[in-house]
PDB file of N, CA and C in Angstrom:
ATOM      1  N   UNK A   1      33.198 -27.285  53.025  1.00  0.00           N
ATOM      2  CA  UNK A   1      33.681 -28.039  51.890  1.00  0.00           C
ATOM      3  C   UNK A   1      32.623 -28.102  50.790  1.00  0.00           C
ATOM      4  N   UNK A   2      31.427 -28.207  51.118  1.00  0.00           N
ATOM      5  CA  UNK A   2      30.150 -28.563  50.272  1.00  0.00           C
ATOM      6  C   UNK A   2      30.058 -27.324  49.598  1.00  0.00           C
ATOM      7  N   UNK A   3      29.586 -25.962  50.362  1.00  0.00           N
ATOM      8  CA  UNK A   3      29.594 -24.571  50.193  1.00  0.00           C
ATOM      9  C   UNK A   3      30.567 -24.339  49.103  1.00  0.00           C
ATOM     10  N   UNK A   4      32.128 -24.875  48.997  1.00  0.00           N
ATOM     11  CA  UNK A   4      33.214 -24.258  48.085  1.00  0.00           C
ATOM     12  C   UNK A   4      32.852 -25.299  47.053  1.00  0.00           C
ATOM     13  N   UNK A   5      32.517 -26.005  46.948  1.00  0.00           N
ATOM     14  CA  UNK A   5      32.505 -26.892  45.781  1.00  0.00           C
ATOM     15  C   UNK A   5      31.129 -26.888  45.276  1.00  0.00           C
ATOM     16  N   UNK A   6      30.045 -25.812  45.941  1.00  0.00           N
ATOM     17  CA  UNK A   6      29.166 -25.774  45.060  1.00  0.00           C
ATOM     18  C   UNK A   6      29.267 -24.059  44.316  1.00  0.00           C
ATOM     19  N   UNK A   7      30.381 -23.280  44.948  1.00  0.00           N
ATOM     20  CA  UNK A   7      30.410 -21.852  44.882  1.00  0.00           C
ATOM     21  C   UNK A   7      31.321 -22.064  43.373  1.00  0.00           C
ATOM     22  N   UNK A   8      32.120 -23.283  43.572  1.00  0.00           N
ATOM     23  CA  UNK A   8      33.112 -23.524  42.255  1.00  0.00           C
ATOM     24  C   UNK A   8      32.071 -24.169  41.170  1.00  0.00           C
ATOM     25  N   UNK A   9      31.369 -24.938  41.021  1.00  0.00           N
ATOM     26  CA  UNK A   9      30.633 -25.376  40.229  1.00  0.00           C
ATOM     27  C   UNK A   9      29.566 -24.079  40.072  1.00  0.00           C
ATOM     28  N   UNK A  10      28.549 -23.490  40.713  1.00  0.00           N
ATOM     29  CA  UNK A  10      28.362 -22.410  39.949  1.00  0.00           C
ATOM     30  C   UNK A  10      28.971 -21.416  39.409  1.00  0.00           C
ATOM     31  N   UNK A  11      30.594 -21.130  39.494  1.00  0.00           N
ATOM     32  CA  UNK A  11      31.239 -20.467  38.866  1.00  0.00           C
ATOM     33  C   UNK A  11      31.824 -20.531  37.727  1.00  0.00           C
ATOM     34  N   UNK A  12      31.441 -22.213  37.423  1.00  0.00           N
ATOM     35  CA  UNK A  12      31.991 -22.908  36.116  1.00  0.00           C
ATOM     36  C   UNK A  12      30.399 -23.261  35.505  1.00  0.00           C
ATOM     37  N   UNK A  13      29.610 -22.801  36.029  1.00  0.00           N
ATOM     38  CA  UNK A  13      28.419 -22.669  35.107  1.00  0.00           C
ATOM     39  C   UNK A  13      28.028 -21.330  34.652  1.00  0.00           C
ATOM     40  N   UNK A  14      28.502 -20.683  35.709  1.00  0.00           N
ATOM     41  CA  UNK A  14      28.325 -19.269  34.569  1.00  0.00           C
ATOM     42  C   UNK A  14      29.464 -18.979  33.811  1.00  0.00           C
ATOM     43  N   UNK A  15      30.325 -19.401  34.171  1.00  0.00           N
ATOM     44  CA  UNK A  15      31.486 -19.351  33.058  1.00  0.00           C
ATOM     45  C   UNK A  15      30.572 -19.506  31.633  1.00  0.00           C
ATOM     46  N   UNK A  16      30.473 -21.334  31.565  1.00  0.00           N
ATOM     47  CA  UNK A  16      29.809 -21.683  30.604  1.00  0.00           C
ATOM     48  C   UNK A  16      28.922 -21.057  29.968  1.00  0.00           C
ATOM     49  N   UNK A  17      27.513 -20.312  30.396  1.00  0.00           N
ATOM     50  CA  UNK A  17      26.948 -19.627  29.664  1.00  0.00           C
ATOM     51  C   UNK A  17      27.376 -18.551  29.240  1.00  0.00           C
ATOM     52  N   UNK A  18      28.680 -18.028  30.272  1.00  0.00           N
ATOM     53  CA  UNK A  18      28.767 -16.277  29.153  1.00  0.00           C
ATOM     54  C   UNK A  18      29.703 -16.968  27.980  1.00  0.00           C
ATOM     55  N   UNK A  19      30.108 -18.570  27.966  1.00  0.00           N
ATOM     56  CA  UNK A  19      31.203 -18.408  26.589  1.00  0.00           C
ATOM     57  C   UNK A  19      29.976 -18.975  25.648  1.00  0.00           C
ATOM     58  N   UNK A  20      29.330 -19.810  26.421  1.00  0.00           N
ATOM     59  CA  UNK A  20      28.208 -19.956  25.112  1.00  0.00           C
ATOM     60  C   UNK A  20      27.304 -18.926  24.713  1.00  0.00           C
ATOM     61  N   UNK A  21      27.005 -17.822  25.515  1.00  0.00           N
ATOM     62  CA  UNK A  21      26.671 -16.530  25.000  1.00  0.00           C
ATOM     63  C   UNK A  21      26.936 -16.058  24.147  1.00  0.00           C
ATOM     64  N   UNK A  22      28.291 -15.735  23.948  1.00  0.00           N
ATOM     65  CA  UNK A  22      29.501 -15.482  23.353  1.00  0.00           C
ATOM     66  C   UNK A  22      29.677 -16.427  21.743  1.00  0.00           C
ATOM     67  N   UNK A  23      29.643 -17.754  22.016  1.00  0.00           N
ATOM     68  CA  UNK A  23      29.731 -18.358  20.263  1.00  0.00           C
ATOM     69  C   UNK A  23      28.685 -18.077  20.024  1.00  0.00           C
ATOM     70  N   UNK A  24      27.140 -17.828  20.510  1.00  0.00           N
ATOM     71  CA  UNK A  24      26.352 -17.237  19.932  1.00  0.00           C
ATOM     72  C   UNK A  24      26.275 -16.197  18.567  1.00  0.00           C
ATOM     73  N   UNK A  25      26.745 -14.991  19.696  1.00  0.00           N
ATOM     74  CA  UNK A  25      27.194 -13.653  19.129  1.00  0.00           C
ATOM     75  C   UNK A  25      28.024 -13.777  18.004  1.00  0.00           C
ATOM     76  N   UNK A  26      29.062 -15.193  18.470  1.00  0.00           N
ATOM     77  CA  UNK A  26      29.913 -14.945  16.952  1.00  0.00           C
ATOM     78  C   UNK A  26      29.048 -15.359  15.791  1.00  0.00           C
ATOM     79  N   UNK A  27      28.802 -16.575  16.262  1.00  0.00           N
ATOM     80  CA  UNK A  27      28.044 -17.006  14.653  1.00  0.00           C
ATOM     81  C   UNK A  27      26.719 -16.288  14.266  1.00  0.00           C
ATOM     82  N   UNK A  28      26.138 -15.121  15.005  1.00  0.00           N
ATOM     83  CA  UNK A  28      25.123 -14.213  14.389  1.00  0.00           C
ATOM     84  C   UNK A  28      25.793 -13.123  13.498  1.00  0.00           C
ATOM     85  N   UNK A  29      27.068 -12.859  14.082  1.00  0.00           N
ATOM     86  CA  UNK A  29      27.949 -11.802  13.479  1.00  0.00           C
ATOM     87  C   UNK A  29      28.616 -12.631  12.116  1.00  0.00           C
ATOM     88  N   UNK A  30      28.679 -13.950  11.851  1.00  0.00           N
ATOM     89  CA  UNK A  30      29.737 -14.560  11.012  1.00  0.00           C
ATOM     90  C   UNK A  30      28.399 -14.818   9.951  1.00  0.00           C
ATOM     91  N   UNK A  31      26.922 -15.179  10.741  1.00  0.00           N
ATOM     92  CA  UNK A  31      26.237 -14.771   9.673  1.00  0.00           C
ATOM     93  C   UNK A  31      25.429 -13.842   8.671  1.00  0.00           C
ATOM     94  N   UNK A  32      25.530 -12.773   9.613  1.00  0.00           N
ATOM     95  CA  UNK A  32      25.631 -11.291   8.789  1.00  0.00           C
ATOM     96  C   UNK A  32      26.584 -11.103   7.725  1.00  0.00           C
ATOM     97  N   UNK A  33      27.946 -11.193   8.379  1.00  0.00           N
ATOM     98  CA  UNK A  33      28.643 -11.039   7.166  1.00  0.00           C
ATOM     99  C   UNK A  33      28.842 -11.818   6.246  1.00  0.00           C
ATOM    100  N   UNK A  34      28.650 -12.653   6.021  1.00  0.00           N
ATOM    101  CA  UNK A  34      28.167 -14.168   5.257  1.00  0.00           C
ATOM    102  C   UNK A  34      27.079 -13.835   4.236  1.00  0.00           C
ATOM    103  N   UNK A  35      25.833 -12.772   5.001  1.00  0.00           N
ATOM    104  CA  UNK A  35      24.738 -12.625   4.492  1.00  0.00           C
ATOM    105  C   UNK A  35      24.854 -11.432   3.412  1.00  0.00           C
ATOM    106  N   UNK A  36      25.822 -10.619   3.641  1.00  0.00           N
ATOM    107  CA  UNK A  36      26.106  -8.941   3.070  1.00  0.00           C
ATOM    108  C   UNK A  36      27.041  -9.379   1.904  1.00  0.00           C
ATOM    109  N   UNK A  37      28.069 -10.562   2.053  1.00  0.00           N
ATOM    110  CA  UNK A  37      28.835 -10.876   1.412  1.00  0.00           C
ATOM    111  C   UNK A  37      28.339 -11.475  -0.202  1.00  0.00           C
ATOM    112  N   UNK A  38      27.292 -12.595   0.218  1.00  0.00           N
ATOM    113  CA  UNK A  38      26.515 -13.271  -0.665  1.00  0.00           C
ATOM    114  C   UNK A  38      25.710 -12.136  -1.357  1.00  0.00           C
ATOM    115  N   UNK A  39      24.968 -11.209  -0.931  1.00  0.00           N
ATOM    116  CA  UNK A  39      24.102 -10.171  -1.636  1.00  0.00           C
ATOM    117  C   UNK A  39      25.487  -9.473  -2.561  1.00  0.00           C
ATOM    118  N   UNK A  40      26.217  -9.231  -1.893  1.00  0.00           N
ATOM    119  CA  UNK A  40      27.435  -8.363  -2.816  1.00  0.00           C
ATOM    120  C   UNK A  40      27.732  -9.008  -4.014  1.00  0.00           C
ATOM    121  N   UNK A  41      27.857 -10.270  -4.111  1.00  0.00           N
ATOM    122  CA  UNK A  41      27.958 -10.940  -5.107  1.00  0.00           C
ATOM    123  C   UNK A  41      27.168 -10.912  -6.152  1.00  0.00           C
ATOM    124  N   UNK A  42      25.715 -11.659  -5.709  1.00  0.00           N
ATOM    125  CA  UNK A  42      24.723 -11.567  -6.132  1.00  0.00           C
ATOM    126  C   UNK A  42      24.733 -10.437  -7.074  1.00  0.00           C
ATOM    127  N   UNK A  43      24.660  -8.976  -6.855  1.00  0.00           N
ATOM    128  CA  UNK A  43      24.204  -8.515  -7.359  1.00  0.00           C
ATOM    129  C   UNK A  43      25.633  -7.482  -8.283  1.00  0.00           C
ATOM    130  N   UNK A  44      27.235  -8.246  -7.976  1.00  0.00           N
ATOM    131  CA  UNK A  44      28.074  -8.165  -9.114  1.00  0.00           C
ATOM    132  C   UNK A  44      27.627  -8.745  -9.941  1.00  0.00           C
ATOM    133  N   UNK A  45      27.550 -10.261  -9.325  1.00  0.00           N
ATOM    134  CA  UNK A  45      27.392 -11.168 -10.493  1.00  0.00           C
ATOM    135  C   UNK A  45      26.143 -10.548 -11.672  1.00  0.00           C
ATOM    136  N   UNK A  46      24.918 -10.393 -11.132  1.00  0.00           N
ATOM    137  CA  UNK A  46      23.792  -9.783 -11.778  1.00  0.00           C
ATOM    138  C   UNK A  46      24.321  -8.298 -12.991  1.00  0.00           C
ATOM    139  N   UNK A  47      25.399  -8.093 -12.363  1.00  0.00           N
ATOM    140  CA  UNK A  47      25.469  -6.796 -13.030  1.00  0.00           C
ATOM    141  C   UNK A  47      26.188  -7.358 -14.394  1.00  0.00           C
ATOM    142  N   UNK A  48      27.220  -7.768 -13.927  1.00  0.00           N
ATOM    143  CA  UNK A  48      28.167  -8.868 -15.052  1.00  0.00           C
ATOM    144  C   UNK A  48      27.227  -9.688 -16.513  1.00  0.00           C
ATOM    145  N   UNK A  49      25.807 -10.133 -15.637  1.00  0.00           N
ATOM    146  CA  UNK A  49      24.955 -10.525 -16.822  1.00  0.00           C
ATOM    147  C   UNK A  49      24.517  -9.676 -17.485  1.00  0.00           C
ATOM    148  N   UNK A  50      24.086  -8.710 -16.866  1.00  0.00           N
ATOM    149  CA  UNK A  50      23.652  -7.375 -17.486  1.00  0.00           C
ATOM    150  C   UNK A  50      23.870  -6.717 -18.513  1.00  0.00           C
ATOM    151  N   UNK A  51      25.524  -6.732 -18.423  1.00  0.00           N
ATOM    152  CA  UNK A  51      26.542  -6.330 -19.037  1.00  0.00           C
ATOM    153  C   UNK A  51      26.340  -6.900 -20.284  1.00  0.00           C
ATOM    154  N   UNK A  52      26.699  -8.449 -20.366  1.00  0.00           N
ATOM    155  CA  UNK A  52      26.728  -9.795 -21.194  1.00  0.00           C
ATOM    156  C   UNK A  52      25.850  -9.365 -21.841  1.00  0.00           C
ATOM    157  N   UNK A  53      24.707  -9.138 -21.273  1.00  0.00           N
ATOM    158  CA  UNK A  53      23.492  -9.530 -22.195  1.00  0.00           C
ATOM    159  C   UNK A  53      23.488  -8.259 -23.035  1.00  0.00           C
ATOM    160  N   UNK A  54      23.930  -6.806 -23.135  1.00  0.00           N
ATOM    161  CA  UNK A  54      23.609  -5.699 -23.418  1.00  0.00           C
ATOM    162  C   UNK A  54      24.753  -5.629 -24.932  1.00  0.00           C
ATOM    163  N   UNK A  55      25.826  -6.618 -24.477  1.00  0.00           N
ATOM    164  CA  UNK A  55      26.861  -7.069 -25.687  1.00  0.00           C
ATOM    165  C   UNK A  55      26.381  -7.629 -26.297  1.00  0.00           C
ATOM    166  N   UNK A  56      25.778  -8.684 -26.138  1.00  0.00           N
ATOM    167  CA  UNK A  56      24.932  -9.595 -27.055  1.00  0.00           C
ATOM    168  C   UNK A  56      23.886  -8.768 -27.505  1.00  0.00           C
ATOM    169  N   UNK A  57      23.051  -8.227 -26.932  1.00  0.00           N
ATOM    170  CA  UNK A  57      22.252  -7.589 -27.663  1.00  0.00           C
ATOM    171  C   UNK A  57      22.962  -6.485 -29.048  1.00  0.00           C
ATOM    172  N   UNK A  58      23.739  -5.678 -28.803  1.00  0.00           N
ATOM    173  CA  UNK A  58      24.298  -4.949 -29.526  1.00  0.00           C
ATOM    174  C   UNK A  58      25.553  -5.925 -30.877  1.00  0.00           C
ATOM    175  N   UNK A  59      25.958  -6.573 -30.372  1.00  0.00           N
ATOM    176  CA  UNK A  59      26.364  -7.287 -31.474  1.00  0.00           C
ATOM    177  C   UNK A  59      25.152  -8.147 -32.274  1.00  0.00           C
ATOM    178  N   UNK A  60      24.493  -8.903 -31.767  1.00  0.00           N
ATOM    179  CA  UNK A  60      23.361  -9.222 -33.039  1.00  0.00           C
ATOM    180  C   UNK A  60      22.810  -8.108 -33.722  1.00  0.00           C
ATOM    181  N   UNK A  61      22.645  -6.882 -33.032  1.00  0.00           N
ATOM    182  CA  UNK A  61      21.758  -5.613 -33.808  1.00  0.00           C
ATOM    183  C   UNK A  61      22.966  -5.029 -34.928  1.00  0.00           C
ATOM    184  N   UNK A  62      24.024  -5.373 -34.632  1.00  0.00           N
ATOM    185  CA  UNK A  62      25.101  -4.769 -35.366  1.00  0.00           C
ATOM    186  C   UNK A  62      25.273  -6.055 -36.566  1.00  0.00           C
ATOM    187  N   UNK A  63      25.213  -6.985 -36.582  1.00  0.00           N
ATOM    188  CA  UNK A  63      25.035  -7.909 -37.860  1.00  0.00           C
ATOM    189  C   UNK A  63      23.859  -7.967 -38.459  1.00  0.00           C
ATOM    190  N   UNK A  64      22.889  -7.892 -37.622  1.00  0.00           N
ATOM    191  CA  UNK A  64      21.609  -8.026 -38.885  1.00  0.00           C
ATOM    192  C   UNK A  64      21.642  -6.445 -39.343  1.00  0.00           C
ATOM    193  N   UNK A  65      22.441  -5.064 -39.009  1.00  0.00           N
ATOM    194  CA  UNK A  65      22.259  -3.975 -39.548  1.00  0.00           C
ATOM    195  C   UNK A  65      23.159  -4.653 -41.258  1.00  0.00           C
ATOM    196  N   UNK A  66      24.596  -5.217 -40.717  1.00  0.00           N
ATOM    197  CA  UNK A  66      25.329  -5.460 -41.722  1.00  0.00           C
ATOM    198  C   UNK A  66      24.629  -6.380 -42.881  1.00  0.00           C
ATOM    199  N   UNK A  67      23.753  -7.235 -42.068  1.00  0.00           N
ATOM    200  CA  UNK A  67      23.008  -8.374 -43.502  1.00  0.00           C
ATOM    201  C   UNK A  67      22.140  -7.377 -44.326  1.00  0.00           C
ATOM    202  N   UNK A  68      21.386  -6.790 -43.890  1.00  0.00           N
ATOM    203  CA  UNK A  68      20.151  -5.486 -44.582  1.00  0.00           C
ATOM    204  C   UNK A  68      20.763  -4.571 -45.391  1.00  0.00           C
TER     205      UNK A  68
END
């Protein structure tokens, strides 16, 4: 009786660690892509200013050509 109820309790402890193994893995994987996601942005967004700023630049150069 002792034997089965300690063969069941270590079987529900390794249970436990391979699922907590397991949310591990997910949330290393959920923060990779989390991490690739944010850089992707980042560096739309960066491009988007880029952009902005290269309009702005060219429209002020295009009015002070028109004031001269």
């Amino acid at each position: 009786m002792v034997a089965e109820r300690q063969a069941a309790v270590d079987v529900a402890v390794a249970s436990l660690h391979a699922a907590h193994r397991d949310v591990r893995v997910l949330e290393r994987l959920r923060d990779r892509l989390r991490d690739a996601w944010m850089l992707a942005e980042r560096r739309r967004e960066q491009k988007e200013l880029d952009w902005l700023g290269s309009v702005r630049h060219a429209l002020r150069a295009a009015s002070q050509e028109n004031v001269t």
